[in-house]
C-alpha atoms as a PDB file:
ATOM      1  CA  UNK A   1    -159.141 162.378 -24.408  1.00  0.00           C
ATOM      2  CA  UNK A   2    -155.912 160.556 -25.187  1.00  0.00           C
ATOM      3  CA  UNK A   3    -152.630 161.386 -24.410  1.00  0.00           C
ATOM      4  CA  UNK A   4    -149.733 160.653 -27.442  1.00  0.00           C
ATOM      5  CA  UNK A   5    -145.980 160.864 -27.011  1.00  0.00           C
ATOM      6  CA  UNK A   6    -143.144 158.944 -28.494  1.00  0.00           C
ATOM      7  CA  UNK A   7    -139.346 160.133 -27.686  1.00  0.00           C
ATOM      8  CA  UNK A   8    -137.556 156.902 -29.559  1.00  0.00           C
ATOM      9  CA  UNK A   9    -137.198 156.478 -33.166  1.00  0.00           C
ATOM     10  CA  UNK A  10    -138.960 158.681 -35.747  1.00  0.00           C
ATOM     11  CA  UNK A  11    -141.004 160.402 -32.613  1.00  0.00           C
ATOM     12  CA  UNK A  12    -143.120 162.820 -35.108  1.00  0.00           C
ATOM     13  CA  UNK A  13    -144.135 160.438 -37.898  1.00  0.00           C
ATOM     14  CA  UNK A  14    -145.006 157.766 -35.174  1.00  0.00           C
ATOM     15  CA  UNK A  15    -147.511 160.182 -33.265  1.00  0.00           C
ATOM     16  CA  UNK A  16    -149.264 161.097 -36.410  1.00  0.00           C
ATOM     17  CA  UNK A  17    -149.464 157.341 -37.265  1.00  0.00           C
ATOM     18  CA  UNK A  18    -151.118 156.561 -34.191  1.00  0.00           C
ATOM     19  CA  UNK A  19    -153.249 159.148 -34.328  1.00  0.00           C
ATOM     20  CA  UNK A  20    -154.751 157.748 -37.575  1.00  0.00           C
ATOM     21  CA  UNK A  21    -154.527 154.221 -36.214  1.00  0.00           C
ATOM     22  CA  UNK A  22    -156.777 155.708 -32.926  1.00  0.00           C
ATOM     23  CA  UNK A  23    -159.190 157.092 -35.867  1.00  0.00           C
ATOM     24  CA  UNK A  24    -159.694 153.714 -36.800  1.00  0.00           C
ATOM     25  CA  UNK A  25    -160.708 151.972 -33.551  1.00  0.00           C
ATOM     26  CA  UNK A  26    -163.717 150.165 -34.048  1.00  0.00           C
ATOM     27  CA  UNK A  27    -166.838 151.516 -32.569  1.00  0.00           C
ATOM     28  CA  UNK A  28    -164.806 155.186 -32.846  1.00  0.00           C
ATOM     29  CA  UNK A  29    -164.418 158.370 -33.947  1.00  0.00           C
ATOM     30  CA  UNK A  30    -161.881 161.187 -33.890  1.00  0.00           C
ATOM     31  CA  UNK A  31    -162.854 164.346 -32.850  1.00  0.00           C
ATOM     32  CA  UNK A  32    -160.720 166.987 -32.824  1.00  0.00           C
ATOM     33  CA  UNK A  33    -156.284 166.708 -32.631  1.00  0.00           C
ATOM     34  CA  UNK A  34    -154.041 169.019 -31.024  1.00  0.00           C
ATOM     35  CA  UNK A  35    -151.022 170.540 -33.071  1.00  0.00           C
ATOM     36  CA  UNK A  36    -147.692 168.659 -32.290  1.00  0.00           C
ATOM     37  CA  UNK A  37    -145.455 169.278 -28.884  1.00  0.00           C
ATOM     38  CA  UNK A  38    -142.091 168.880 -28.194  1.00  0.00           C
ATOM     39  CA  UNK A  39    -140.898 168.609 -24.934  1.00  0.00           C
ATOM     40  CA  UNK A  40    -137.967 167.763 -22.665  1.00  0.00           C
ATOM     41  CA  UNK A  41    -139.066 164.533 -20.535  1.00  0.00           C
ATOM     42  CA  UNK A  42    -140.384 165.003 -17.304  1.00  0.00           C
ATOM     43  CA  UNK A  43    -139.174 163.144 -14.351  1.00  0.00           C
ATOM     44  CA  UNK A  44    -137.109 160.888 -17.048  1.00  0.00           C
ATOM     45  CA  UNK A  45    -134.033 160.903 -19.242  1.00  0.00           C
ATOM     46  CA  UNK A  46    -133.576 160.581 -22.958  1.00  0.00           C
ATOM     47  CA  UNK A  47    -134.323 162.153 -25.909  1.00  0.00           C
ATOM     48  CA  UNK A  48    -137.243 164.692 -26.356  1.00  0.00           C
ATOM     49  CA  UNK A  49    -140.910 163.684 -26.815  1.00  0.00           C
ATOM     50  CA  UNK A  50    -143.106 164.603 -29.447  1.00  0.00           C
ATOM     51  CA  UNK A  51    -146.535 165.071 -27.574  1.00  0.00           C
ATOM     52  CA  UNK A  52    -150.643 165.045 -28.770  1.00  0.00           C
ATOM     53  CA  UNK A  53    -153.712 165.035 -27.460  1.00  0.00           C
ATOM     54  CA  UNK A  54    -156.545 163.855 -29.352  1.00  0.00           C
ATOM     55  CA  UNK A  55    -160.501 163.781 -28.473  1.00  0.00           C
ATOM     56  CA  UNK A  56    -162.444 160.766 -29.179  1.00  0.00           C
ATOM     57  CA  UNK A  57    -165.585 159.910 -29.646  1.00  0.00           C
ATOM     58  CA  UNK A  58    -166.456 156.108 -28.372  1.00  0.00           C
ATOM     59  CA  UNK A  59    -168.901 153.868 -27.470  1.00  0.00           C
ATOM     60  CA  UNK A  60    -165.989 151.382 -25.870  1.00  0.00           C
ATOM     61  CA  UNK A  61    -166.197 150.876 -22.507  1.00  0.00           C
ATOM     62  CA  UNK A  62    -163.180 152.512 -20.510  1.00  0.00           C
ATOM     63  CA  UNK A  63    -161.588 149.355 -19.971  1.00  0.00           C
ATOM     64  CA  UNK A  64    -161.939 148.307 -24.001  1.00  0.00           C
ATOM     65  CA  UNK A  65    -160.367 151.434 -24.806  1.00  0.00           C
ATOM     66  CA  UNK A  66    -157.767 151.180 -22.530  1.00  0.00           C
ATOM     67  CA  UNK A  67    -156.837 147.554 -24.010  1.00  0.00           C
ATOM     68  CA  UNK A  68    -156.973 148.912 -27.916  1.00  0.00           C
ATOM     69  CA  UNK A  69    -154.482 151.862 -26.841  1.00  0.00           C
ATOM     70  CA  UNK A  70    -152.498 149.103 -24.903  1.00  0.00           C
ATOM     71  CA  UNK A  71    -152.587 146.736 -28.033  1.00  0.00           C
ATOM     72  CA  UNK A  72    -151.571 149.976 -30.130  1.00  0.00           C
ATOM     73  CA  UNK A  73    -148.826 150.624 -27.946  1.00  0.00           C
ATOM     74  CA  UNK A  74    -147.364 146.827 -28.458  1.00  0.00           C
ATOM     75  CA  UNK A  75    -147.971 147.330 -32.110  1.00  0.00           C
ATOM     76  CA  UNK A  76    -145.201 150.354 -32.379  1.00  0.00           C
ATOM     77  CA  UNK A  77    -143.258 148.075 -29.983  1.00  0.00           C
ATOM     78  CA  UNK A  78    -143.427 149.776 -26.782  1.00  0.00           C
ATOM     79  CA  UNK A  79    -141.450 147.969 -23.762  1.00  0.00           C
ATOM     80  CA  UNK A  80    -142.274 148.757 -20.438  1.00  0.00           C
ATOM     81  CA  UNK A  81    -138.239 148.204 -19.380  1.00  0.00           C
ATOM     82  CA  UNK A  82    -138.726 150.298 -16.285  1.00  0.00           C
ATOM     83  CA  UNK A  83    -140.938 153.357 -15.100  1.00  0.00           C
ATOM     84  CA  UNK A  84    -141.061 156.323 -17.277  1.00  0.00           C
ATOM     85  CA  UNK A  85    -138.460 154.790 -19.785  1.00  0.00           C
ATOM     86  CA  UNK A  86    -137.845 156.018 -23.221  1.00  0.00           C
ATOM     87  CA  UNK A  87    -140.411 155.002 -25.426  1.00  0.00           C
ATOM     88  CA  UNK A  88    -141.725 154.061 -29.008  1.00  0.00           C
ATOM     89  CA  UNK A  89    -145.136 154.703 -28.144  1.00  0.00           C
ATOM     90  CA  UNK A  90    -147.210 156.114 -24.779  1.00  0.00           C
ATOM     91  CA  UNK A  91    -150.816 156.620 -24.940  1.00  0.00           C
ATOM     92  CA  UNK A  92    -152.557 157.534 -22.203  1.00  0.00           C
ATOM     93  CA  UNK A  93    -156.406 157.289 -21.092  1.00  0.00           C
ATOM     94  CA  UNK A  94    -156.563 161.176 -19.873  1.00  0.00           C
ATOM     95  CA  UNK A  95    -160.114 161.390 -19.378  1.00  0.00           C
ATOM     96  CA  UNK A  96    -163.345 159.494 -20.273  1.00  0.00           C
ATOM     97  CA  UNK A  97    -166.311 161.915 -20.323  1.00  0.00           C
ATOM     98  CA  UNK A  98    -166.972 162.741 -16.994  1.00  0.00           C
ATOM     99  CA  UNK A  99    -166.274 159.696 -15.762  1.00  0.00           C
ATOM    100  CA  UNK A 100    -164.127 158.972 -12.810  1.00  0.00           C
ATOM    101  CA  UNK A 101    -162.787 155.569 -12.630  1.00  0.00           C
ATOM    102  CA  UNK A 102    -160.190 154.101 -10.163  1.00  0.00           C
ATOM    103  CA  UNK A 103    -159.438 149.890  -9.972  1.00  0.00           C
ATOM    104  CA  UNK A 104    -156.801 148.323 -10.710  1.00  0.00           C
ATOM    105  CA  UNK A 105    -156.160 149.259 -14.009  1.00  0.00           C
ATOM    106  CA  UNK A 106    -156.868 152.375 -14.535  1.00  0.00           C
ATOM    107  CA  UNK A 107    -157.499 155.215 -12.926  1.00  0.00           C
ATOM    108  CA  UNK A 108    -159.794 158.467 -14.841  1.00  0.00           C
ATOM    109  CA  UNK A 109    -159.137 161.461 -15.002  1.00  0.00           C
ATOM    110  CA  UNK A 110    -154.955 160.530 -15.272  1.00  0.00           C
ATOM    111  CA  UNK A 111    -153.678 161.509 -12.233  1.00  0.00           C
ATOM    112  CA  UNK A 112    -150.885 163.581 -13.290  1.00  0.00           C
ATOM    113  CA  UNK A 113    -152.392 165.073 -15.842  1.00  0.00           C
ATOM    114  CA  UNK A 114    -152.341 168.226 -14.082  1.00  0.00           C
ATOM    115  CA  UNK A 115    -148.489 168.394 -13.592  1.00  0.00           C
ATOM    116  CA  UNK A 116    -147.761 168.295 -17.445  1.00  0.00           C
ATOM    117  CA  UNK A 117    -147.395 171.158 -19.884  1.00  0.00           C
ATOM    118  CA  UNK A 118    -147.404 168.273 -22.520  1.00  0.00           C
ATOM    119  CA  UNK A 119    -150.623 167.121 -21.583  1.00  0.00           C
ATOM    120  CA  UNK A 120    -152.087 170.621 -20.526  1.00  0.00           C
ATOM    121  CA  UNK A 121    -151.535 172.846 -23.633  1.00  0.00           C
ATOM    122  CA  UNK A 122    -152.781 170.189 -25.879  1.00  0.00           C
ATOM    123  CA  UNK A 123    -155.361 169.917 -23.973  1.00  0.00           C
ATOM    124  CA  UNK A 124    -156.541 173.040 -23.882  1.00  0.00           C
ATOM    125  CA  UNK A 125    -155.592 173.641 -27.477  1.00  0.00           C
ATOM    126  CA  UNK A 126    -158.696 171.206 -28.405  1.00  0.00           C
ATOM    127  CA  UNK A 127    -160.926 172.690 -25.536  1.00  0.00           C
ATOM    128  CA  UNK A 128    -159.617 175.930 -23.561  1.00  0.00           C
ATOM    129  CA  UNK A 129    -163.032 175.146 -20.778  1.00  0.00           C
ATOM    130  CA  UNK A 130    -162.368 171.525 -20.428  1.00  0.00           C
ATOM    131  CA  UNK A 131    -163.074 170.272 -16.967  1.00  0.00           C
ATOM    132  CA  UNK A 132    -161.667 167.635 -15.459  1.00  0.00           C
ATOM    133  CA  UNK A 133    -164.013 165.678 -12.979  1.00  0.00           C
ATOM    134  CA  UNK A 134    -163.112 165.642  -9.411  1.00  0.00           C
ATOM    135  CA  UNK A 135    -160.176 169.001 -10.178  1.00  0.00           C
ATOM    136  CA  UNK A 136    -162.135 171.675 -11.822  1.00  0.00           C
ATOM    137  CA  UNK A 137    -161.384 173.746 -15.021  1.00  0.00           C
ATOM    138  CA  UNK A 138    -158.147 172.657 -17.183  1.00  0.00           C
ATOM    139  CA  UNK A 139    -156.154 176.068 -17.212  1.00  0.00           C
ATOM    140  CA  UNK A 140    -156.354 177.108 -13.472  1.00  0.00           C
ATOM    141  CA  UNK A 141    -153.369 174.570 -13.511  1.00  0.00           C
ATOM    142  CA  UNK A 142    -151.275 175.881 -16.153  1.00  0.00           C
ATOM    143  CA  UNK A 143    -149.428 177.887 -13.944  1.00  0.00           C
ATOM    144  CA  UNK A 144    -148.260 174.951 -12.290  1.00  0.00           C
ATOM    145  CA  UNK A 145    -146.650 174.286 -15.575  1.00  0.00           C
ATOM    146  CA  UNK A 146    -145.215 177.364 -16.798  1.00  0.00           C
ATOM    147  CA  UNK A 147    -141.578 176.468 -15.992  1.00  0.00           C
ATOM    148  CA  UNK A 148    -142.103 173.439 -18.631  1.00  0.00           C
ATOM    149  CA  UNK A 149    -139.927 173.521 -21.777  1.00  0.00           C
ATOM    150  CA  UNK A 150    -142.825 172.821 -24.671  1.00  0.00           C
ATOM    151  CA  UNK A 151    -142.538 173.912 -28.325  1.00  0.00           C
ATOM    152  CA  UNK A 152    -145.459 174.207 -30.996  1.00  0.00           C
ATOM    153  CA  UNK A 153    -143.683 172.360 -33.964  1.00  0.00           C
ATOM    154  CA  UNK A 154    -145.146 173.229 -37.604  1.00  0.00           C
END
């Protein structure tokens, strides 16, 4: 599962171009796409985000994927000015199976996944039983999230 958000420029039309662009990873398929979210930024300033989840189906190896949505990133010119800083383009490795990885890197499941109505509700729009390894079921944390502004747009 892959996190999507973009809060600078054309926010919407670059979240559904990624989303086709992760579609065409090599060795990839997309699975299923959650509707489009906007929310206020969390534990950040600027402009609102427009938020996604997507499922994919891979046979990269964590790290590979983690480099193409890195490469994608630099491709819709994300800078990494300073932590949580506006951006063109943020795609995050949410979960990989039920794999639990931690180097380095990159660390599976994310590991605030759990504090994020943007990440949650999408989430659980594309699979309302997802588990996440090592935490347990998806929505016995969206009550941690409840006080999150987040809006369905059409």
């Amino acid at each position: 599962m892959i996190g999507i958000g973009a809060n600078l420029g054309d926010a919407r039309l670059t979240v559904e171009q990624a989303i086709h662009r992760l579609a065409l990873l090599p060795q990839t398929r997309l699975s299923a796409q959650s509707s489009l979210f906007q929310t206020a930024p969390v534990d950040a300033a600027g402009d609102d985000y427009v938020n996604a989840v997507v499922a994919l189906s891979t046979e990269l190896a964590a790290s590979a994927l983690l480099l193409a949505l890195q490469e994608l990133e630099l491709a819709f010119g994300r800078e990494r000015a300073y932590r949580n800083a506006p951006r063109t383009l943020d795609l995050d490795l949410l979960l990989y199976g039920n794999a639990q990885i931690h180097n380095e890197t990159l660390t599976v499941p994310h590991p605030r996944m759990t504090e994020r109505a943007f990440v949650l509700l999408p989430l659980l729009q594309i699979d309302p039983f997802v588990v996440i390894p090592g935490k347990g079921a998806a929505h016995q944390f969206a009550p941690q999230v409840a006080a999150q502004v987040i809006r369905k747009l059409l």
